[in-house]
Structures are given as structure tokens and as C-alpha cells.
N, C-alpha and C. Protein backbone atom coordinates (compact mmCIF):
# COMPACT_ATOMS: atom_id res chain seq x y z
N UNK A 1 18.19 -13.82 5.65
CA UNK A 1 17.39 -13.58 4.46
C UNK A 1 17.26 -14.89 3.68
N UNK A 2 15.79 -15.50 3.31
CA UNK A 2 15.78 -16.14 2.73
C UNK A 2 16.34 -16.55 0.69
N UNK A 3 17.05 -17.70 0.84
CA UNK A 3 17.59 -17.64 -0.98
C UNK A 3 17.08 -17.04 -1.75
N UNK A 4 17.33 -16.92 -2.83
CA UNK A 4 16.43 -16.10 -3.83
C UNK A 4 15.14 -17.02 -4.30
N UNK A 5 15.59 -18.25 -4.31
CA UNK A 5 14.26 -19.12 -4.85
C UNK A 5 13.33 -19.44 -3.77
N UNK A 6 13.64 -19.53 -2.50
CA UNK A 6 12.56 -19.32 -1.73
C UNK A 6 11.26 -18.03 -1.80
N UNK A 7 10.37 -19.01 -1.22
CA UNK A 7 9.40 -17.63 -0.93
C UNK A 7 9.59 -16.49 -0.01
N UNK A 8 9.41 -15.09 -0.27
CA UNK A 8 9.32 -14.56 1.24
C UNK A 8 7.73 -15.06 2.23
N UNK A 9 7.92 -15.27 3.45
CA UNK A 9 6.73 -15.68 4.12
C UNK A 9 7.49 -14.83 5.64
N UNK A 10 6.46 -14.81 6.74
CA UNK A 10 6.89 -14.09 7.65
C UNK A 10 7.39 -14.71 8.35
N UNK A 11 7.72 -15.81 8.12
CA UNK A 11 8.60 -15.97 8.85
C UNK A 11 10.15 -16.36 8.86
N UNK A 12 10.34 -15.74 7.69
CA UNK A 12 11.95 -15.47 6.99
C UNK A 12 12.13 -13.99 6.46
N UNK A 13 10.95 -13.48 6.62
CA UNK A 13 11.50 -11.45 6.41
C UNK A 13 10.63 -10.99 7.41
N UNK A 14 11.89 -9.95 7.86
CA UNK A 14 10.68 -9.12 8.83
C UNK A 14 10.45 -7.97 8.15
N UNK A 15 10.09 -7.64 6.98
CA UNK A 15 9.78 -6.64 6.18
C UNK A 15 8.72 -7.04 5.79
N UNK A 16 8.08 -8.11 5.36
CA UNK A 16 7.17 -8.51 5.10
C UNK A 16 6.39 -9.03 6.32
N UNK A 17 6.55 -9.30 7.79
CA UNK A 17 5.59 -9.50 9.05
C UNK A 17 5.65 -8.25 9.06
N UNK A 18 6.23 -7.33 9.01
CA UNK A 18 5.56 -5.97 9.54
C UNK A 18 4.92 -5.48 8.68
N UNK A 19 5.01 -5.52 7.26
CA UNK A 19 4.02 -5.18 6.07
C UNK A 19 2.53 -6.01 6.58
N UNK A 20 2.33 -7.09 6.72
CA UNK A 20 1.20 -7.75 7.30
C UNK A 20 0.70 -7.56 8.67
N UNK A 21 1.63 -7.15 9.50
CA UNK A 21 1.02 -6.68 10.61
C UNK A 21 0.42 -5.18 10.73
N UNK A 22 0.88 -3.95 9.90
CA UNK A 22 0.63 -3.40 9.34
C UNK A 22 -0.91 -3.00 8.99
N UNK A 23 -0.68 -4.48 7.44
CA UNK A 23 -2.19 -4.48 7.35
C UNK A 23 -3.63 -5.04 7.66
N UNK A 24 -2.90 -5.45 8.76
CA UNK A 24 -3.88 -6.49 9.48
C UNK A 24 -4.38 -6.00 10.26
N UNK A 25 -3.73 -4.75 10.63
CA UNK A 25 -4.22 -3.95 12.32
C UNK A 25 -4.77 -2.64 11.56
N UNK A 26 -4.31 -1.91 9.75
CA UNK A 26 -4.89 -0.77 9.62
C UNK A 26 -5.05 -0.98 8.27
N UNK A 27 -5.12 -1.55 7.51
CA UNK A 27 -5.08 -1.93 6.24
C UNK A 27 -6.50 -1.88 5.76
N UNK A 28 -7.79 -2.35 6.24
CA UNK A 28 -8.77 -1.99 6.29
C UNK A 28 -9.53 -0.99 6.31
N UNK A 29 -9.08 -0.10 7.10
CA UNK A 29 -9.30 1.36 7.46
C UNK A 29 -9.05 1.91 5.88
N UNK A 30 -7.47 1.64 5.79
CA UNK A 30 -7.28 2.76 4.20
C UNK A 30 -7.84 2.59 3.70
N UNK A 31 -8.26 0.64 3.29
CA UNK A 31 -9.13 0.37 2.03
C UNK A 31 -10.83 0.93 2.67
N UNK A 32 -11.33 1.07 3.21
CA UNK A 32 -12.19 1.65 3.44
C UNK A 32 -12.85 3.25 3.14
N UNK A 33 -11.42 3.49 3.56
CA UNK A 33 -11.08 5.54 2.71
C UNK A 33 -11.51 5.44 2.03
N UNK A 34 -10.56 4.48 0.87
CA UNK A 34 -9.85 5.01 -0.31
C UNK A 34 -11.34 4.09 -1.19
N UNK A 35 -11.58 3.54 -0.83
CA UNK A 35 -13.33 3.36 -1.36
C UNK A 35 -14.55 4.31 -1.17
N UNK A 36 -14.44 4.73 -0.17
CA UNK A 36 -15.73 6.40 0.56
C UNK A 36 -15.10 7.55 -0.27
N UNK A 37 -13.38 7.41 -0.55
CA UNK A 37 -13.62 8.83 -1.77
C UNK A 37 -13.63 8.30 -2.97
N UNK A 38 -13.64 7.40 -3.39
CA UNK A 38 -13.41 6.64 -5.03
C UNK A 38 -15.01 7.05 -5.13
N UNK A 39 -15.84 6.57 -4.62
CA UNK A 39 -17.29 6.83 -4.59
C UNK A 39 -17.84 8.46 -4.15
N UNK A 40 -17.38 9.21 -3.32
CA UNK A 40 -17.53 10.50 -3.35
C UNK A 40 -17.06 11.49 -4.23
N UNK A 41 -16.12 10.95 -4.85
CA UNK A 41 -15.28 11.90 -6.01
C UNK A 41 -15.24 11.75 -7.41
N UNK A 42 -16.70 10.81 -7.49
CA UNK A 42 -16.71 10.45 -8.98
C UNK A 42 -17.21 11.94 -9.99
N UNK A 43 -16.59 11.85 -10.85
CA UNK A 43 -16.86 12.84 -11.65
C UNK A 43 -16.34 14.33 -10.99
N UNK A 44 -15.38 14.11 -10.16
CA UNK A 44 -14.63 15.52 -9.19
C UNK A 44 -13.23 15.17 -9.64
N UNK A 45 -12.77 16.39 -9.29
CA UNK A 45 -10.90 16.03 -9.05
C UNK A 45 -11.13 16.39 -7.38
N UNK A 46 -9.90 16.20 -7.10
CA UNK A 46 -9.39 15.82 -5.44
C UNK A 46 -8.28 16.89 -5.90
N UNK A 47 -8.10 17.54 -4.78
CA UNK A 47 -6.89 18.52 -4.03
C UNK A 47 -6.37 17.96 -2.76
N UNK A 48 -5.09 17.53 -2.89
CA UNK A 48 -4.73 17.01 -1.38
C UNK A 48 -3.66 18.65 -1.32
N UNK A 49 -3.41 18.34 -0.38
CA UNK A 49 -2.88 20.04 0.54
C UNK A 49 -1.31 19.39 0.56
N UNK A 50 -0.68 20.58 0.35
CA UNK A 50 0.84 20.21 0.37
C UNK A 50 1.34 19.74 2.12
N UNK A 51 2.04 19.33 1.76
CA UNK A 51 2.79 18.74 3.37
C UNK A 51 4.20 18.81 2.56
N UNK A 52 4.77 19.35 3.60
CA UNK A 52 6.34 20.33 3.82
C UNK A 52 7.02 19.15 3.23
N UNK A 53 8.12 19.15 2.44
CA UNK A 53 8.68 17.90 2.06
C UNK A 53 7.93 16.44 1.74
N UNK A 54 7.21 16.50 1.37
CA UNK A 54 6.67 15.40 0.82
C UNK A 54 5.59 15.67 -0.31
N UNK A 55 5.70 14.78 -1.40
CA UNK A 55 5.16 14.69 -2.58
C UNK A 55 4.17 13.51 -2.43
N UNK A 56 2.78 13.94 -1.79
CA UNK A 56 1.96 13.17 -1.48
C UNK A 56 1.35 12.38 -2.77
N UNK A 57 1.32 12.98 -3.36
CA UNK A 57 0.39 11.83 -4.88
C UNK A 57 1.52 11.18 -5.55
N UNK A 58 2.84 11.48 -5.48
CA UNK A 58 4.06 10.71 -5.89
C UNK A 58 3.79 9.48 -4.96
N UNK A 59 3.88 9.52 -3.69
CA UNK A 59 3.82 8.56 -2.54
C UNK A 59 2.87 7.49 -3.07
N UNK A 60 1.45 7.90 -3.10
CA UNK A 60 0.54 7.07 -3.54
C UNK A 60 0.49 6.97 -4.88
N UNK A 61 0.96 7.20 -5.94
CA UNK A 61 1.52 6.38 -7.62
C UNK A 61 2.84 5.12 -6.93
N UNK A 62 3.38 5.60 -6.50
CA UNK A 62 4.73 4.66 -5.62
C UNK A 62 4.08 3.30 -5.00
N UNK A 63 3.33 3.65 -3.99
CA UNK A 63 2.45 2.73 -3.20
C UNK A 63 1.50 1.63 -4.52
N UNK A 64 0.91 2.26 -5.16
CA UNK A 64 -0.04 1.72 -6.24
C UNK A 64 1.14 0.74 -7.22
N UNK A 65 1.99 1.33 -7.73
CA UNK A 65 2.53 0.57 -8.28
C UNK A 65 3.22 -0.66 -7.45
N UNK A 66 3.65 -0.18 -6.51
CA UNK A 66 4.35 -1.71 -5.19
C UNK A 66 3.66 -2.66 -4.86
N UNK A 67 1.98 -1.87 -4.98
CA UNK A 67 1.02 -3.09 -4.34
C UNK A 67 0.62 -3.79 -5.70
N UNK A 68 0.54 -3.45 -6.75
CA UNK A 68 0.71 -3.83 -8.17
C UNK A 68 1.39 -5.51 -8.57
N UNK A 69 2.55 -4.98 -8.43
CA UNK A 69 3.84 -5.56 -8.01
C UNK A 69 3.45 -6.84 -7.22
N UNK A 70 3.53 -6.42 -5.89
CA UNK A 70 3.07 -7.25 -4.76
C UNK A 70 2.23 -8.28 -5.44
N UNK A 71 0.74 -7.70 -5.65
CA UNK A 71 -0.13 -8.85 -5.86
C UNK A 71 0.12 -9.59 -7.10
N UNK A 72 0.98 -9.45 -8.09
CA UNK A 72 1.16 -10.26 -8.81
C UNK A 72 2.74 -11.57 -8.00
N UNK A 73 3.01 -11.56 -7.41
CA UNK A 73 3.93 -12.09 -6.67
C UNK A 73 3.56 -13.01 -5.58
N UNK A 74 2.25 -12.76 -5.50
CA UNK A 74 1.38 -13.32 -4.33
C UNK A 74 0.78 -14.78 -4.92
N UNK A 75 1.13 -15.78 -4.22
CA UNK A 75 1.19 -16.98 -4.68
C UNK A 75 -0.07 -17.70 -3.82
């Protein structure tokens, strides 16, 4: 693990090459979604469907805030 004053880059975390590999191979796709319903659902609410143990719009407030995060960190 790189010092604390270093940067992370991929090639001192593998949490972060697999976060980029990630979005390099599907990262597009979501942002692609998540733009076709931002634009289909204007002036709608959205119903996502429960899935057994998981708190799907918690997930994505979680995600939103990390990538938040993230891009201010991004040098």
C-alpha cells in the first residue's frame, strides 16, 4: 500500500485498477442508462422493485456520494 502522501495510481492499489478496469470495460454503459432515464423520467418519479436484501436506492445515494468524493480527489 502506497504512504499516505502518495497518490493512489494503479499501479500501487489494486482497488483502484479494478475500479478503472471496471469502468473502462462498463462504466459507459451505466453512464449511458443513467442519462436515457434522467431524460425519460423528467417530471416522473421512478419505482425500482425490491431485491431480497438489498436497499437499492441506499446503494446508489452510497455510490453518488463515493463518486462525489472520488472526483474531488482526482488530480
Amino acid at each position: 500500500m502506497p504512504r499516505p502522501e502518495e497518490p493512489l495510481t494503479i499501479r500501487n492499489d489494486m482497488q483502484l485498477l479494478m475500479f478503472m478496469r471496471l469502468w473502462t470495460s462498463q462504466g459507459s454503459l451505466a453512464l449511458r442508462a443513467a442519462s436515457s432515464l434522467v431524460d425519460r423520467s423528467e417530471g416522473r418519479r421512478i419505482e425500482i422493485p425490491e431485491k431480497q436484501g438489498r436497499d437499492i436506492k441506499a446503494e446508489i445515494v452510497q455510490m453518488h456520494k463515493h463518486l462525489s468524493t472520488l472526483l474531488d480527489r482526482i488530480v
